[in-house]
C-alpha atoms as a PDB file:
ATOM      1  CA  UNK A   1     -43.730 204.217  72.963  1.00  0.00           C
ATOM      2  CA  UNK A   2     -41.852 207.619  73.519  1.00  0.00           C
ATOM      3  CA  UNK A   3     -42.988 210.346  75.620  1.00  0.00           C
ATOM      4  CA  UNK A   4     -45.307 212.395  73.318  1.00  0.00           C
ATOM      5  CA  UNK A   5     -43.455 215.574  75.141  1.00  0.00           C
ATOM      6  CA  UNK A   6     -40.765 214.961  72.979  1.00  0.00           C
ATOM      7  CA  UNK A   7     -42.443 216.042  69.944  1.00  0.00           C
ATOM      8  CA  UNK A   8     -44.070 218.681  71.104  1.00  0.00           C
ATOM      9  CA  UNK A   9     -42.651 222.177  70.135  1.00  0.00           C
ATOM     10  CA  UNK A  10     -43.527 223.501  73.619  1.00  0.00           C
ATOM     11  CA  UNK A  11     -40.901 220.947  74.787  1.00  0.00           C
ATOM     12  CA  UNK A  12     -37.899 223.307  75.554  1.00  0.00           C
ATOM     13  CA  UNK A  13     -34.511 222.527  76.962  1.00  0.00           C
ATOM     14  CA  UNK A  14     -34.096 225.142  80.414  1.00  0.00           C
ATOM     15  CA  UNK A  15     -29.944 225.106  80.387  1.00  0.00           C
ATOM     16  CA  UNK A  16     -30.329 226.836  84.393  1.00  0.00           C
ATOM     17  CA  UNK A  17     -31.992 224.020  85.797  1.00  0.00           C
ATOM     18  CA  UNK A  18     -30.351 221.417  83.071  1.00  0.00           C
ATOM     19  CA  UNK A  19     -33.594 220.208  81.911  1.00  0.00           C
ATOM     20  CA  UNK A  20     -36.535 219.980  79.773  1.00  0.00           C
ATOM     21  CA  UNK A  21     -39.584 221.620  80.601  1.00  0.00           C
ATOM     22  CA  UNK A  22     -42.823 222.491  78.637  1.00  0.00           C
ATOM     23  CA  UNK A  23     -43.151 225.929  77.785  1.00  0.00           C
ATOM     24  CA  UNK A  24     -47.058 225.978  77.089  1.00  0.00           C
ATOM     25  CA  UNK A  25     -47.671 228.530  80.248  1.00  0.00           C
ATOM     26  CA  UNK A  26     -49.543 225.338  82.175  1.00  0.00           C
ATOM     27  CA  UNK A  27     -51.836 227.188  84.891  1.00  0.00           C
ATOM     28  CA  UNK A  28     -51.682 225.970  88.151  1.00  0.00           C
ATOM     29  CA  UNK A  29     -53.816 222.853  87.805  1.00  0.00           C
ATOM     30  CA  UNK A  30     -52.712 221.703  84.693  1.00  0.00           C
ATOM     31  CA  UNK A  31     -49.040 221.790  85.926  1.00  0.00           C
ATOM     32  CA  UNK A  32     -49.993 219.452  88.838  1.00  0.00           C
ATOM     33  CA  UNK A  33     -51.513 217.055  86.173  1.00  0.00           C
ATOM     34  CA  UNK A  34     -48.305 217.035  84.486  1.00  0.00           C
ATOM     35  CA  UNK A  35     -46.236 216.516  86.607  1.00  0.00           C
ATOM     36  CA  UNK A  36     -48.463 213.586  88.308  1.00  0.00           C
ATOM     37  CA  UNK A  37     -48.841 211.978  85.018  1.00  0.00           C
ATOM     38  CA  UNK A  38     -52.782 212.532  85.202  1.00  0.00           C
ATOM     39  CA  UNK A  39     -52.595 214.803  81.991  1.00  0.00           C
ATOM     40  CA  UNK A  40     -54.401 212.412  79.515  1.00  0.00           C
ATOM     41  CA  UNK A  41     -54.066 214.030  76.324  1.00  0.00           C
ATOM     42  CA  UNK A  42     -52.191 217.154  76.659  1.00  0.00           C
ATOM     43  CA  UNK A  43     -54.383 220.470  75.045  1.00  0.00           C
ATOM     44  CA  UNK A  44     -51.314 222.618  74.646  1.00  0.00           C
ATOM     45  CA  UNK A  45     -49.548 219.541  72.384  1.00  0.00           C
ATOM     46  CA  UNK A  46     -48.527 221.289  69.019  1.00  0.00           C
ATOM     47  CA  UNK A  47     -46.769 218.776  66.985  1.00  0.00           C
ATOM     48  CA  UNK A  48     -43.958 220.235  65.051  1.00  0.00           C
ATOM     49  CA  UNK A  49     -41.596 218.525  62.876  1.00  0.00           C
ATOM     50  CA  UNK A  50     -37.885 219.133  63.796  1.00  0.00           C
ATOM     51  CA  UNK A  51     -37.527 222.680  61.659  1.00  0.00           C
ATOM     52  CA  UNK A  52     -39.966 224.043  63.106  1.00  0.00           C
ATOM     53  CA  UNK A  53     -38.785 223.501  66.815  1.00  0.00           C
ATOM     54  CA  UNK A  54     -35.649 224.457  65.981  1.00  0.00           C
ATOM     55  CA  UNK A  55     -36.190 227.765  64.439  1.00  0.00           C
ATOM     56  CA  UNK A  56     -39.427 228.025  67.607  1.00  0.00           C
ATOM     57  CA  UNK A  57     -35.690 227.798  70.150  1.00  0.00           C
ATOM     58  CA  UNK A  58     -34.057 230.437  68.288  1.00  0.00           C
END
């Protein structure tokens, strides 16, 4: 199963650092459940089809 990240809108590609990040404005604690892999179900997650992220990026 894929990372369900990758279909989430907030899901943006950071070309400084080279990466992908989530763009959702996490607070503090939610960040650290992120990036633990503690975040269960994600409350930010806004599933987008591909049109939609792409005109979200521009």
């Amino acid at each position: 199963m894929s990372d369900p990240c990758e279909m989430c809108m907030y899901y943006q590609y950071d070309e400084e650092y080279d990466c992908y990040e989530c763009g959702a404005g996490l607070d503090e604690d939610d960040m650290y459940r992120f990036l633990t892999g503690n975040a269960g179900e994600c409350v930010y997650f806004r599933a987008g089809d591909e049109y939609q992220i792409v005109k979200h990026q521009m």
